[in-house]
C-alpha atoms as a PDB file:
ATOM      1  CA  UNK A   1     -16.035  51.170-254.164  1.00  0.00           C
ATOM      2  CA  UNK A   2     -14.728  47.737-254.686  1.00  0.00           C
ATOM      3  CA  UNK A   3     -16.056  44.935-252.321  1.00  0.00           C
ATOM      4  CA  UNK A   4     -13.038  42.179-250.919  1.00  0.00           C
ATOM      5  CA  UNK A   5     -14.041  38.808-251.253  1.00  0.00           C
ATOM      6  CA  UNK A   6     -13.615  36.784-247.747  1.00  0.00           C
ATOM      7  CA  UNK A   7     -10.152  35.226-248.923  1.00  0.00           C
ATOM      8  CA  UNK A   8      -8.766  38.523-249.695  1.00  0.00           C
ATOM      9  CA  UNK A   9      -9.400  40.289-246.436  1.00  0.00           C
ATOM     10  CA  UNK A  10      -7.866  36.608-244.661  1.00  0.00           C
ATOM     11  CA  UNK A  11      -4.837  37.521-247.286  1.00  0.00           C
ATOM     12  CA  UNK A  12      -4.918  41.227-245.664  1.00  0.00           C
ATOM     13  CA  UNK A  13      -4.851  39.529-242.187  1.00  0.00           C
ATOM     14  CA  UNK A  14      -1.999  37.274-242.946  1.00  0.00           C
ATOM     15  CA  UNK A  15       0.384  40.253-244.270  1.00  0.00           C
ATOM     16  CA  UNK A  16      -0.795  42.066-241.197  1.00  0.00           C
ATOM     17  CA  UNK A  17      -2.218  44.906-243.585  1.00  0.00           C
ATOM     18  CA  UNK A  18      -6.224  44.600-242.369  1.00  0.00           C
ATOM     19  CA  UNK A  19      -7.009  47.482-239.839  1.00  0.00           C
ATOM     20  CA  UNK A  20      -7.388  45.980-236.532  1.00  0.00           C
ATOM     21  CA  UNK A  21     -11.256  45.673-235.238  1.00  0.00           C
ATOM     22  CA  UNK A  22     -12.051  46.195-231.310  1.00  0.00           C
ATOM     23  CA  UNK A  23     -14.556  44.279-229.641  1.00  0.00           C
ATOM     24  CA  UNK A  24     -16.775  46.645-229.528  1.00  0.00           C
ATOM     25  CA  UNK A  25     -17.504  45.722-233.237  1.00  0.00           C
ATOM     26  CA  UNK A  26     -21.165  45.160-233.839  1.00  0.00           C
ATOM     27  CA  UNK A  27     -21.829  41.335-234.596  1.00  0.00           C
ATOM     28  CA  UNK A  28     -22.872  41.177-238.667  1.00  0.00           C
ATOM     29  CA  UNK A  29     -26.516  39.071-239.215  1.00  0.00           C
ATOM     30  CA  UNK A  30     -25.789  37.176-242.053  1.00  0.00           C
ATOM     31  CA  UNK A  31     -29.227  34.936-241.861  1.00  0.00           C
ATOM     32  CA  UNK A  32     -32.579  35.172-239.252  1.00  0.00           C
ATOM     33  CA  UNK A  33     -34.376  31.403-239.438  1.00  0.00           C
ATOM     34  CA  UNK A  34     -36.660  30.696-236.921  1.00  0.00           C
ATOM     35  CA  UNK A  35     -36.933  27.238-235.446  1.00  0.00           C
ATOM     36  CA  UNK A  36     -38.265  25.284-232.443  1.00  0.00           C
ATOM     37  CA  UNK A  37     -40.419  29.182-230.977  1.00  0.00           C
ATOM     38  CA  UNK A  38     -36.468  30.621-231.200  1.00  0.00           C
ATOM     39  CA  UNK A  39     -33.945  32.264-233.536  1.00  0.00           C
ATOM     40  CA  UNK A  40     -30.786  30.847-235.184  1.00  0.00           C
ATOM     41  CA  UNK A  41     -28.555  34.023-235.776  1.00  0.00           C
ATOM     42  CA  UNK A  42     -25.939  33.714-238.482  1.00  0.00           C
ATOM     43  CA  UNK A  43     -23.448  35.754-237.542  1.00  0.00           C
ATOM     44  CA  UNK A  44     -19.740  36.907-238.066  1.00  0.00           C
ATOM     45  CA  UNK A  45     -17.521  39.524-236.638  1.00  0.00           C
ATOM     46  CA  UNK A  46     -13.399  40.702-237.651  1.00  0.00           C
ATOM     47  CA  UNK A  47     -11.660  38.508-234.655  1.00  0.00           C
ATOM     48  CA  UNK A  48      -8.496  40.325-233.954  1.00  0.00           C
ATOM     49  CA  UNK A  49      -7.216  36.820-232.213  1.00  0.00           C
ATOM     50  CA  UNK A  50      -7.515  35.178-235.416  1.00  0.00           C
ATOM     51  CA  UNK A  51      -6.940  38.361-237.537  1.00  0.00           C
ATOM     52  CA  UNK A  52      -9.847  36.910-240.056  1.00  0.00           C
ATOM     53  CA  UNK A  53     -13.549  37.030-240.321  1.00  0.00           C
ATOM     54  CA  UNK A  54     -15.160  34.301-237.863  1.00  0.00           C
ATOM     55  CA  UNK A  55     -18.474  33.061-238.508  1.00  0.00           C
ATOM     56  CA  UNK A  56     -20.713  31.394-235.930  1.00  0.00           C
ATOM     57  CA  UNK A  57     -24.361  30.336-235.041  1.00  0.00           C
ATOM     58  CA  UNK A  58     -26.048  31.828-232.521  1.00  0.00           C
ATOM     59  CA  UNK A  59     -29.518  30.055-230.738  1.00  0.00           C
ATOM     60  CA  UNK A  60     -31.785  32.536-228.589  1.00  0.00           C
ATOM     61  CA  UNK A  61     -34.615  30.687-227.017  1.00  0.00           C
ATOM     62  CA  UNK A  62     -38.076  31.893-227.486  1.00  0.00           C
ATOM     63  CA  UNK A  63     -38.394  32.702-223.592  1.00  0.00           C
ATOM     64  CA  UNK A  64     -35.111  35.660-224.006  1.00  0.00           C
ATOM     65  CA  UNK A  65     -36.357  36.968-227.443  1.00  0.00           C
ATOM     66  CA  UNK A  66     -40.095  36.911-225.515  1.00  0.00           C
ATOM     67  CA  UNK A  67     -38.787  39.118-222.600  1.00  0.00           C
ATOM     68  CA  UNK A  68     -39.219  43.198-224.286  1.00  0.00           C
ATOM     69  CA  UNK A  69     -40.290  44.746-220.865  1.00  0.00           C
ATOM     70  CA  UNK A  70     -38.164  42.783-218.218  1.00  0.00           C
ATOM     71  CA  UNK A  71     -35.174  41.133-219.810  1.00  0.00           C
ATOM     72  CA  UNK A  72     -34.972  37.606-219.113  1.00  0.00           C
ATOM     73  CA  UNK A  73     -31.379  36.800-220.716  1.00  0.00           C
ATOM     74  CA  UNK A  74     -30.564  32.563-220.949  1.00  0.00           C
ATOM     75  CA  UNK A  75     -27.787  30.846-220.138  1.00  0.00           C
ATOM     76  CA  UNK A  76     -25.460  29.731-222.935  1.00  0.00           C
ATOM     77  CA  UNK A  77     -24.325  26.608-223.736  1.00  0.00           C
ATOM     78  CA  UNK A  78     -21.125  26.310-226.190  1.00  0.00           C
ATOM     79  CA  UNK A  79     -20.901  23.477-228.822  1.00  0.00           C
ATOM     80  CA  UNK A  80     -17.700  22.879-230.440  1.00  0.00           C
ATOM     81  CA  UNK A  81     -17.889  21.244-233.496  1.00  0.00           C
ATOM     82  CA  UNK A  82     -15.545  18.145-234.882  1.00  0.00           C
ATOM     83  CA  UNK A  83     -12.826  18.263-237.453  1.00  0.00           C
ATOM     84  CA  UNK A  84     -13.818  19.540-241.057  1.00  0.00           C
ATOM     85  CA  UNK A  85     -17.097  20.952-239.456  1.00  0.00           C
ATOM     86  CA  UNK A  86     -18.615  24.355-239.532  1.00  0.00           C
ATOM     87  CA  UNK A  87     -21.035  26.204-237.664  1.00  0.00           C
ATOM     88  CA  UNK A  88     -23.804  24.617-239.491  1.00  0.00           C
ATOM     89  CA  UNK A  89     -23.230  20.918-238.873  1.00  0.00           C
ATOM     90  CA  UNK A  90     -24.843  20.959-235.627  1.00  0.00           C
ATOM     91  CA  UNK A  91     -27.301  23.783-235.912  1.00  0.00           C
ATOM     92  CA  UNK A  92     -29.101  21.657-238.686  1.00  0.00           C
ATOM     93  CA  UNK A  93     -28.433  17.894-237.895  1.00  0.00           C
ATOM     94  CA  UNK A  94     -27.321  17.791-234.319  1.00  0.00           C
ATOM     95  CA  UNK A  95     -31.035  18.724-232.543  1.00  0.00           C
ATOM     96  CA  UNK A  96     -29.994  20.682-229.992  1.00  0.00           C
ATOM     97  CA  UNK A  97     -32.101  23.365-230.477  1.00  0.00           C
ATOM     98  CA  UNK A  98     -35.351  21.284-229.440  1.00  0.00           C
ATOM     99  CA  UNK A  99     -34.842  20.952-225.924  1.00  0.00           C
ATOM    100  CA  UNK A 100     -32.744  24.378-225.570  1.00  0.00           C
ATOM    101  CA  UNK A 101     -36.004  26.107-226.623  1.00  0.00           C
ATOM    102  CA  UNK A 102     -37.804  23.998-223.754  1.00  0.00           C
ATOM    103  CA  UNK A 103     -35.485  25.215-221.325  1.00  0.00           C
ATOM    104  CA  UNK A 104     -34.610  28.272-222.158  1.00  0.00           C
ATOM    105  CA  UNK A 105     -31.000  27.415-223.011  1.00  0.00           C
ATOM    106  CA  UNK A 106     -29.106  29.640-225.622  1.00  0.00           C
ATOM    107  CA  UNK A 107     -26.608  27.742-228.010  1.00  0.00           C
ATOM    108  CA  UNK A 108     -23.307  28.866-229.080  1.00  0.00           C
ATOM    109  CA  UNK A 109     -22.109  27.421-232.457  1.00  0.00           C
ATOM    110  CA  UNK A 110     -17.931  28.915-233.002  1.00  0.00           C
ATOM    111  CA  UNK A 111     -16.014  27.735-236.247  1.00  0.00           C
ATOM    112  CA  UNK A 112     -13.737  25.065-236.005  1.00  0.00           C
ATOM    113  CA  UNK A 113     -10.712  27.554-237.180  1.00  0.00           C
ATOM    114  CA  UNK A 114      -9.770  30.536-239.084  1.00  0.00           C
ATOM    115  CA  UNK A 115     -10.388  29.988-242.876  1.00  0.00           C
ATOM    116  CA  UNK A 116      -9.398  31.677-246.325  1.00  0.00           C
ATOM    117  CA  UNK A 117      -5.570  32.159-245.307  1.00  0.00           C
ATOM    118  CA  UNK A 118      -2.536  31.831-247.646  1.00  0.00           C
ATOM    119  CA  UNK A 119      -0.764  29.236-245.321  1.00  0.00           C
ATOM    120  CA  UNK A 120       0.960  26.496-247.368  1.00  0.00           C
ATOM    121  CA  UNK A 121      -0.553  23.229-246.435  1.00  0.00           C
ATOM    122  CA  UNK A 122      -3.670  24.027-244.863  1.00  0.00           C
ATOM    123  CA  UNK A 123      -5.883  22.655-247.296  1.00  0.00           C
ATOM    124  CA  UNK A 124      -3.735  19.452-247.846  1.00  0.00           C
ATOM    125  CA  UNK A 125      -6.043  17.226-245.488  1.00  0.00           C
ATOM    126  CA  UNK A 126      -9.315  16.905-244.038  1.00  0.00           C
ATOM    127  CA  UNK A 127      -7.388  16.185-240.103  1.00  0.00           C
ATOM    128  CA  UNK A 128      -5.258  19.536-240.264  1.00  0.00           C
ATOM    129  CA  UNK A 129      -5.636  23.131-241.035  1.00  0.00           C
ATOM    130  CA  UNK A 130      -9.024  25.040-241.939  1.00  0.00           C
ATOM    131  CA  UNK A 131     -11.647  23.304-240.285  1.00  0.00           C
ATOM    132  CA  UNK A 132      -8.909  21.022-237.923  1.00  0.00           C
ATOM    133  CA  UNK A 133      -7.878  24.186-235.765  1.00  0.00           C
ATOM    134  CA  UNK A 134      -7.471  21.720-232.301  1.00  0.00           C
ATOM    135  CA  UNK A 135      -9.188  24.477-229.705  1.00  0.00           C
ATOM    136  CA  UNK A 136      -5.022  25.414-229.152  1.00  0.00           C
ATOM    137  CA  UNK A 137      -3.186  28.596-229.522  1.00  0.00           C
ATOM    138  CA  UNK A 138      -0.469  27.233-231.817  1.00  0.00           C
ATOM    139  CA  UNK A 139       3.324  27.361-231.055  1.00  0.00           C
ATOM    140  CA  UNK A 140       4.851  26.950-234.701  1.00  0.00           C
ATOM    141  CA  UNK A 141       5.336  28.653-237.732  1.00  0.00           C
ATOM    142  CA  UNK A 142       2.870  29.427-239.534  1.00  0.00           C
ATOM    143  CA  UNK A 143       0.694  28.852-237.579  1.00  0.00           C
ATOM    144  CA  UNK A 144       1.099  30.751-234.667  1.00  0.00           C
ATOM    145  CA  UNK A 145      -0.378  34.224-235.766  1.00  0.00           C
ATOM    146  CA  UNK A 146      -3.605  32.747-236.679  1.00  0.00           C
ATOM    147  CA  UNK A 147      -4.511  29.480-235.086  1.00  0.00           C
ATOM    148  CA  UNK A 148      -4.925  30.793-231.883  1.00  0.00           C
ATOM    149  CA  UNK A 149      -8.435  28.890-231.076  1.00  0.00           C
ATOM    150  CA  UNK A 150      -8.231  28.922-227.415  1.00  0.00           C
ATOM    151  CA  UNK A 151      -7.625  32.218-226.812  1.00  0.00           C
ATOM    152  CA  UNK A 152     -11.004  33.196-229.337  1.00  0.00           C
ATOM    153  CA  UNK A 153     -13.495  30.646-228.035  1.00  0.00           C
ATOM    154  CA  UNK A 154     -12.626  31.423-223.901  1.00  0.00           C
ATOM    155  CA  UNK A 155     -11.695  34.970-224.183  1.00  0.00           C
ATOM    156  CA  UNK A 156     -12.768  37.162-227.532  1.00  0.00           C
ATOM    157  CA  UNK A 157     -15.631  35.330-228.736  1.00  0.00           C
ATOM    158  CA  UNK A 158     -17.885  35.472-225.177  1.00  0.00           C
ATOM    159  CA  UNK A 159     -16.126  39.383-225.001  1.00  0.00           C
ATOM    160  CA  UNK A 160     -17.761  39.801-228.676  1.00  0.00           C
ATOM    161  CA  UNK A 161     -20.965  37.906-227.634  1.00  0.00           C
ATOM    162  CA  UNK A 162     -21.999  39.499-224.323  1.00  0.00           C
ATOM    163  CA  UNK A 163     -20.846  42.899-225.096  1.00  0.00           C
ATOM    164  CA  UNK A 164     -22.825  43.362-228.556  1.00  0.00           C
ATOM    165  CA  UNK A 165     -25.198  45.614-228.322  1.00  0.00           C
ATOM    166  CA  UNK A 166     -28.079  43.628-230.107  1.00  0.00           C
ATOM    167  CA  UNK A 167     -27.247  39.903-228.730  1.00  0.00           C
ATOM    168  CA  UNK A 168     -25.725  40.839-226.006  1.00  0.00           C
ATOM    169  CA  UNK A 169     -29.193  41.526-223.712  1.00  0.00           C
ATOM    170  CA  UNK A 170     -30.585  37.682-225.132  1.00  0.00           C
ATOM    171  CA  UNK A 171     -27.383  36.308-223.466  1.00  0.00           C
ATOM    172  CA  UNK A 172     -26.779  35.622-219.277  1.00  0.00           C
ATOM    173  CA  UNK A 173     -22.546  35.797-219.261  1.00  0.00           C
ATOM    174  CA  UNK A 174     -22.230  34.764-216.007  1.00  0.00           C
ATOM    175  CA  UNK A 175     -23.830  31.410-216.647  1.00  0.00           C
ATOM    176  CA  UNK A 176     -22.243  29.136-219.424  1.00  0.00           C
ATOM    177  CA  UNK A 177     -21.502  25.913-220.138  1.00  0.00           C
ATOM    178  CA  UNK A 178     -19.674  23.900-223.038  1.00  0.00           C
ATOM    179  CA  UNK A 179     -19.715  20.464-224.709  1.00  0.00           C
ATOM    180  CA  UNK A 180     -18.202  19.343-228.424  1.00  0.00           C
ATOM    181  CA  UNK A 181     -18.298  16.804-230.483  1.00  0.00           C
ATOM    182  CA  UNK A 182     -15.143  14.447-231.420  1.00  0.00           C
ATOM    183  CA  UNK A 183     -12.022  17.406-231.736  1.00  0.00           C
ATOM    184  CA  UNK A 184     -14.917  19.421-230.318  1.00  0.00           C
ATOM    185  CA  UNK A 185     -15.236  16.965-227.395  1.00  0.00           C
ATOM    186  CA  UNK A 186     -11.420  16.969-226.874  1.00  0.00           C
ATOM    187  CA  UNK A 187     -11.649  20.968-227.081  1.00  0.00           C
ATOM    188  CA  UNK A 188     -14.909  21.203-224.331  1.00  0.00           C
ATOM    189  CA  UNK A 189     -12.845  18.942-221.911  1.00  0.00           C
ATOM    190  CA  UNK A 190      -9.128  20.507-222.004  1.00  0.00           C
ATOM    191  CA  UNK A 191     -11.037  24.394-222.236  1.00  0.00           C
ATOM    192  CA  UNK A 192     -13.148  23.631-219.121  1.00  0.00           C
ATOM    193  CA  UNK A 193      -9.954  21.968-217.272  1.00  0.00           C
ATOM    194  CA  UNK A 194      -7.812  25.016-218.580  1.00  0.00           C
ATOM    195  CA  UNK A 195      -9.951  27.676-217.778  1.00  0.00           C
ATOM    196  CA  UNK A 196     -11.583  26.417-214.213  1.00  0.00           C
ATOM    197  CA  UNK A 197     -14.807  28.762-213.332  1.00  0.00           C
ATOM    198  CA  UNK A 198     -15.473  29.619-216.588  1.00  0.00           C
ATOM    199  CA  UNK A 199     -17.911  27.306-217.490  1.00  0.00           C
ATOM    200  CA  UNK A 200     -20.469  25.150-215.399  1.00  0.00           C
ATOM    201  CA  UNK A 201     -20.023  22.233-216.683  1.00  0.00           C
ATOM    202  CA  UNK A 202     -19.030  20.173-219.421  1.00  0.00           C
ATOM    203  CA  UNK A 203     -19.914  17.661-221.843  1.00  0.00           C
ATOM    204  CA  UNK A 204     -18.548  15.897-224.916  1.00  0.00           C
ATOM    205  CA  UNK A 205     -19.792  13.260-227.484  1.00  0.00           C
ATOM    206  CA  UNK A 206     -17.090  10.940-229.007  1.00  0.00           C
ATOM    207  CA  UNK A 207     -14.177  12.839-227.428  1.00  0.00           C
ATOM    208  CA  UNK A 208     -10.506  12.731-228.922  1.00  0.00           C
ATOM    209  CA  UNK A 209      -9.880  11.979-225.449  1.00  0.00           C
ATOM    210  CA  UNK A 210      -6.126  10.973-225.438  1.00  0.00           C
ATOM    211  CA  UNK A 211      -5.023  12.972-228.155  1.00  0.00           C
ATOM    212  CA  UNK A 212      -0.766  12.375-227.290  1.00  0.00           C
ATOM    213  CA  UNK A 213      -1.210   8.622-227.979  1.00  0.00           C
ATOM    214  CA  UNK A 214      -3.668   8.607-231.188  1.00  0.00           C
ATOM    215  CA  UNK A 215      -2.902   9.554-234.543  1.00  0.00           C
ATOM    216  CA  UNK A 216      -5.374  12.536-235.182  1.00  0.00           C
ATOM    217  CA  UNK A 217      -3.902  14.228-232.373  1.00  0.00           C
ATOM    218  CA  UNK A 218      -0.157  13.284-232.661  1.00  0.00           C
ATOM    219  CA  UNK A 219      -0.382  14.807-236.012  1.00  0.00           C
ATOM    220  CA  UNK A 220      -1.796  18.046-234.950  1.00  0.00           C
ATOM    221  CA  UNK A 221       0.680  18.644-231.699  1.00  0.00           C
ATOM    222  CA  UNK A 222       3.180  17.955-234.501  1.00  0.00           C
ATOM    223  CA  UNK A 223       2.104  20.640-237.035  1.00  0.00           C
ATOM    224  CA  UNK A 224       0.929  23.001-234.426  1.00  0.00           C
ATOM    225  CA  UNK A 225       2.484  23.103-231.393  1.00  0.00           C
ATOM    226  CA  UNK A 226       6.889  24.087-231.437  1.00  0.00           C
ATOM    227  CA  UNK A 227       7.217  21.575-229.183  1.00  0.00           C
ATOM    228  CA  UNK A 228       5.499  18.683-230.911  1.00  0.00           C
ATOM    229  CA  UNK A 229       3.423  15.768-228.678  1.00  0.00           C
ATOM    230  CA  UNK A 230       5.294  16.868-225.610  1.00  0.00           C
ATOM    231  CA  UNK A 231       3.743  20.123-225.200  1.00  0.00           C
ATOM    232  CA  UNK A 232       0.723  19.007-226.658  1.00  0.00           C
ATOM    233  CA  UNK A 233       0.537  17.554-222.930  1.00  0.00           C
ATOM    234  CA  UNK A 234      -1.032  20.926-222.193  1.00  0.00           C
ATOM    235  CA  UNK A 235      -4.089  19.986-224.358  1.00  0.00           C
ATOM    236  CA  UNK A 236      -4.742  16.830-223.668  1.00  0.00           C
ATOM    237  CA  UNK A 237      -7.578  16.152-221.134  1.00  0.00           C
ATOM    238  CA  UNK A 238      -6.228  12.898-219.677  1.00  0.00           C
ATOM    239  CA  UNK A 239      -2.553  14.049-219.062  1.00  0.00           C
ATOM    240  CA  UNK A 240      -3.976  17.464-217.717  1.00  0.00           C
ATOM    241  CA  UNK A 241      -5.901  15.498-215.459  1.00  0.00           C
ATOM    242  CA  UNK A 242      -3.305  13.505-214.534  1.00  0.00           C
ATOM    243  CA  UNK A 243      -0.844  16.561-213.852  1.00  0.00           C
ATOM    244  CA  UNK A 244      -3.301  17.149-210.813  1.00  0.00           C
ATOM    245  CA  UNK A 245      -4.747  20.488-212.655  1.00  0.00           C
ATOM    246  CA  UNK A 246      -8.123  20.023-211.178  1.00  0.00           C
ATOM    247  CA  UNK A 247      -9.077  21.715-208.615  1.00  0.00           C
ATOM    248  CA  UNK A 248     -12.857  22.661-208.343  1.00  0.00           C
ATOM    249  CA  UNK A 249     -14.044  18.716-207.154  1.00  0.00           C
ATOM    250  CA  UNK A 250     -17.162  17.548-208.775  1.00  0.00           C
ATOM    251  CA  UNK A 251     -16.048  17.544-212.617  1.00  0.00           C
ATOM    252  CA  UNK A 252     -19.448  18.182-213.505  1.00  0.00           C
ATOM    253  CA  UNK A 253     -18.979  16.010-216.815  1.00  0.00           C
ATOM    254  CA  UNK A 254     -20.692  13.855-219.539  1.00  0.00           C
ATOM    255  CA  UNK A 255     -19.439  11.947-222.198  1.00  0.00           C
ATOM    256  CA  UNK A 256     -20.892   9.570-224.107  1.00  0.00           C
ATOM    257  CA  UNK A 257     -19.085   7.313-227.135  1.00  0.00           C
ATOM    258  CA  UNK A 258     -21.073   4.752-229.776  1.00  0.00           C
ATOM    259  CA  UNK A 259     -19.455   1.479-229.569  1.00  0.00           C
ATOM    260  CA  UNK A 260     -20.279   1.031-233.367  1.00  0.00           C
ATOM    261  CA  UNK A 261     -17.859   4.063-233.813  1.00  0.00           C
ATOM    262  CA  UNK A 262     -15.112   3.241-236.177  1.00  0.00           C
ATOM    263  CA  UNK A 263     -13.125   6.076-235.010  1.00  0.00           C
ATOM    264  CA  UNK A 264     -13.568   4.465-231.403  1.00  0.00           C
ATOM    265  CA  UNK A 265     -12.533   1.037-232.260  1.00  0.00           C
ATOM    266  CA  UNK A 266      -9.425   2.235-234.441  1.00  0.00           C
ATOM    267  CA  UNK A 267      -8.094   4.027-231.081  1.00  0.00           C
ATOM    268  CA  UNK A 268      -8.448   8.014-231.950  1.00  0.00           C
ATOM    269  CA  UNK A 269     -10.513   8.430-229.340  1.00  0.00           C
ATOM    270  CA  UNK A 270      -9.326   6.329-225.895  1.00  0.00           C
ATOM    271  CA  UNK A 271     -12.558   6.992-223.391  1.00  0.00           C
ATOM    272  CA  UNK A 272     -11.097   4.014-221.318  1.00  0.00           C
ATOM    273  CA  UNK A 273      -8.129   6.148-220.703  1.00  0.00           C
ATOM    274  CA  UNK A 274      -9.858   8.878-219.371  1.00  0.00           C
ATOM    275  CA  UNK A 275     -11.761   6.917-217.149  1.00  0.00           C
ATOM    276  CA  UNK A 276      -8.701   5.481-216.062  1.00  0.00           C
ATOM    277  CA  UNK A 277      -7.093   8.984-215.027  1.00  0.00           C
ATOM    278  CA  UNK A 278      -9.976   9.553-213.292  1.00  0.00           C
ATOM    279  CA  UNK A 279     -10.569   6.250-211.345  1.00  0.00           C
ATOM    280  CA  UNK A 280      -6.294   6.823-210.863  1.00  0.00           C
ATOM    281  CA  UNK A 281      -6.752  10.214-209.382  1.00  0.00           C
ATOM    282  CA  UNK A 282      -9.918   9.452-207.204  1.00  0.00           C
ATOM    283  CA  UNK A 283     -12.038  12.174-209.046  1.00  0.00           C
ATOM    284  CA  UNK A 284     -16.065  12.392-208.915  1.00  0.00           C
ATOM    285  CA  UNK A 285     -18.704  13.436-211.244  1.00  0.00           C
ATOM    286  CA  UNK A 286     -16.982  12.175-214.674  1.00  0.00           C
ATOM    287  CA  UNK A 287     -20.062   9.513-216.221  1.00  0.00           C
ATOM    288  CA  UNK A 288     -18.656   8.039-219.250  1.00  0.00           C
ATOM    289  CA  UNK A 289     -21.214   6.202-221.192  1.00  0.00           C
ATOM    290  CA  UNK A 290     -21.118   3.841-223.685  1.00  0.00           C
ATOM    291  CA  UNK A 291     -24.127   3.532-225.830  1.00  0.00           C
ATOM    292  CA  UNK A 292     -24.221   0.110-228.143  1.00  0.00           C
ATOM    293  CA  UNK A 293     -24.003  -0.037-231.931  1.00  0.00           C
ATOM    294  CA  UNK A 294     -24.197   4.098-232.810  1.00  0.00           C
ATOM    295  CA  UNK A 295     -21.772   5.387-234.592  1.00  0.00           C
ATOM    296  CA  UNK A 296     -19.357   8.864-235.070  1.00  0.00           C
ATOM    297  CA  UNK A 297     -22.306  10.586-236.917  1.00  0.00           C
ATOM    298  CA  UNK A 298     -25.075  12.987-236.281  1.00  0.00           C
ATOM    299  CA  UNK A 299     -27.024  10.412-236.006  1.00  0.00           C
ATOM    300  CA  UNK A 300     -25.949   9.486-232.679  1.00  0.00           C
ATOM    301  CA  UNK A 301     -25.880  13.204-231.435  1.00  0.00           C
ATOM    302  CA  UNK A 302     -28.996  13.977-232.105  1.00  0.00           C
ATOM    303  CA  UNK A 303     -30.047  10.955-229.976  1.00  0.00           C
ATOM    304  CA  UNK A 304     -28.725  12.175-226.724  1.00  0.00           C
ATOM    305  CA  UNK A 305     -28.237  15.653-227.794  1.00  0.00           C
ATOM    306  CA  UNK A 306     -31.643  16.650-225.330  1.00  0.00           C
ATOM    307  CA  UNK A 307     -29.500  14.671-222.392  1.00  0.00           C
ATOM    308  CA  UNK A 308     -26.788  16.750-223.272  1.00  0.00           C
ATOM    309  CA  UNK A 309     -28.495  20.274-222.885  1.00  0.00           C
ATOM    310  CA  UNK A 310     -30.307  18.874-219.688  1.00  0.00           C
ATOM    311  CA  UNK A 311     -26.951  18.043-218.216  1.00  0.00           C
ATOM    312  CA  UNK A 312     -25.519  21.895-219.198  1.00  0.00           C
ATOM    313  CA  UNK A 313     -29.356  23.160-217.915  1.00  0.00           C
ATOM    314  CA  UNK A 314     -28.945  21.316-214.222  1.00  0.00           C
ATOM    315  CA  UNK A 315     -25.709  22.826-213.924  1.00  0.00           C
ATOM    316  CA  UNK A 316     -26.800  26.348-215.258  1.00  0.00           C
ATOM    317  CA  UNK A 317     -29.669  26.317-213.110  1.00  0.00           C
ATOM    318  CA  UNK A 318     -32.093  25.858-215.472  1.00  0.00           C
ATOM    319  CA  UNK A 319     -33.448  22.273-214.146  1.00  0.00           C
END
């Protein structure tokens, strides 16, 4: 029997020719590495949103895996990751498994977009395509049938997730939360204005937080999206705020940005707007924080990464 490499079966998927999976799919373990008392869980799973293989990194504190007689299942928190990113940028650099395992906080760690597909241009640049998949269901050809990001990260991967029969019982589905960084950012504030009572709260470091009037996102709305930077309106956290979309009062949000952050000073990232939507629209609980000298890196995550999963714990009655 001959074995498929990865970008085959994504070639299979493009030409609609791979069987589709159901959710009930088991979750594949690709890798078991314990770390702070807990397990990271390398996983990956067919996506039928997606119609490829999507990998992702899976945190189970020690206080769910320690639970055999009475299940004691933890809240989740989901970490989008930034542009060119996969699911193990954070899980090894961004420290947010230290406090988790304090807390007893699971971490969610999704891809940043389908990968191994035959689309013309998606390898071209490091700001678009694989591993620059926006958190958007895409409007345009080619795009469309794959890039579909939103609908796997708020409605097939937590299907996948709580439903598996082996992760599933670790993981409390009625309590989540989500944060990102950069793109990621951008994705955990438009998903958590999109889809209101889905998630607890939300947090973001170094947030594309404009993304209609800076390049990076200008550039995806234009690729992705049929109706260019106008729709893109519909993924954009300050003009969805500004539309009068929220509903649910306290935001519940954190968001912190380096002021030695290149990407900051060059304008991709506009925090001041957002702050300016909010202060427009007479919103509460939206602390934007500005932290002097750190920069777009890991670095700077891991340094408040512990405030971060406090803020998700609070609000996931954890703290």
């Amino acid at each position: 029997m001959s074995i498929l490499t990865r970008r085959q079966l994504a070639h299979l998927a493009t030409h609609h020719l791979l069987p589709k999976a159901t959710a009930k799919m088991p979750l594949e373990t690709k890798a078991t590495i314990t770390t702070f008392g807990g397990k990271l869980f390398k996983l990956s799973h067919p996506s039928t949103v997606t119609s490829t293989p999507m990998n992702l990194n899976l945190y189970v504190p020690p206080s769910a895996l320690s639970s055999k007689s009475t299940p004691n299942p933890a809240p989740v928190l989901i970490y989008l990751s930034g542009l060119t990113c996969s699911p193990e940028n954070c899980s090894e650099k961004g420290f947010f498994q230290h406090r988790a395992s304090q807390l007893g906080l699971a971490i969610v760690y999704p891809d940043t977009s389908p990968r191994g597909l035959a689309i013309p241009g998606q390898n071209d640049s490091w700001d678009f395509g694989e591993a620059a998949g926006f958190y958007l269901d895409a409007t345009a050809d080619p795009w469309k049938q794959n890039y579909r990001m939103e609908s796997y990260i708020t409605e097939e991967l937590p299907k996948v997730l709580f439903e598996d029969e082996e992760y599933g019982k670790y993981l409390d589905g009625s309590r989540v939360s989500i944060t990102g960084h950069s793109m990621g950012g951008h994705g955990a504030l438009t998903l958590y204005l999109k889809h209101q009572g889905k998630y607890k709260s939300v947090s973001a470091f170094a947030p594309i937080a404009n993304p209609t009037k800076c390049p990076w996102g200008e550039k995806a709305f234009k690729g992705y999206l049929a109706g260019g930077v106008e729709e893109g309106k519909k993924h954009d956290a300050v003009e969805l705020l500004r539309s009068g979309i929220w509903k649910g009062g306290d935001l519940k949000a954190l968001v912190d940005v380096g002021t030695g952050d290149n990407f900051y000073k060059n304008g991709q990232l506009l925090p001041e707007n957002l702050e300016e939507v909010v202060k427009e629209k007479g919103l509460e609980g939206v602390r934007v924080r500005y932290h002097e000298g750190y920069d777009h890196s890991y670095y700077f995550m891991a340094s408040f990464s512990g405030e971060h999963v406090e803020h998700a714990a609070k609000h996931l009655e954890l703290l």
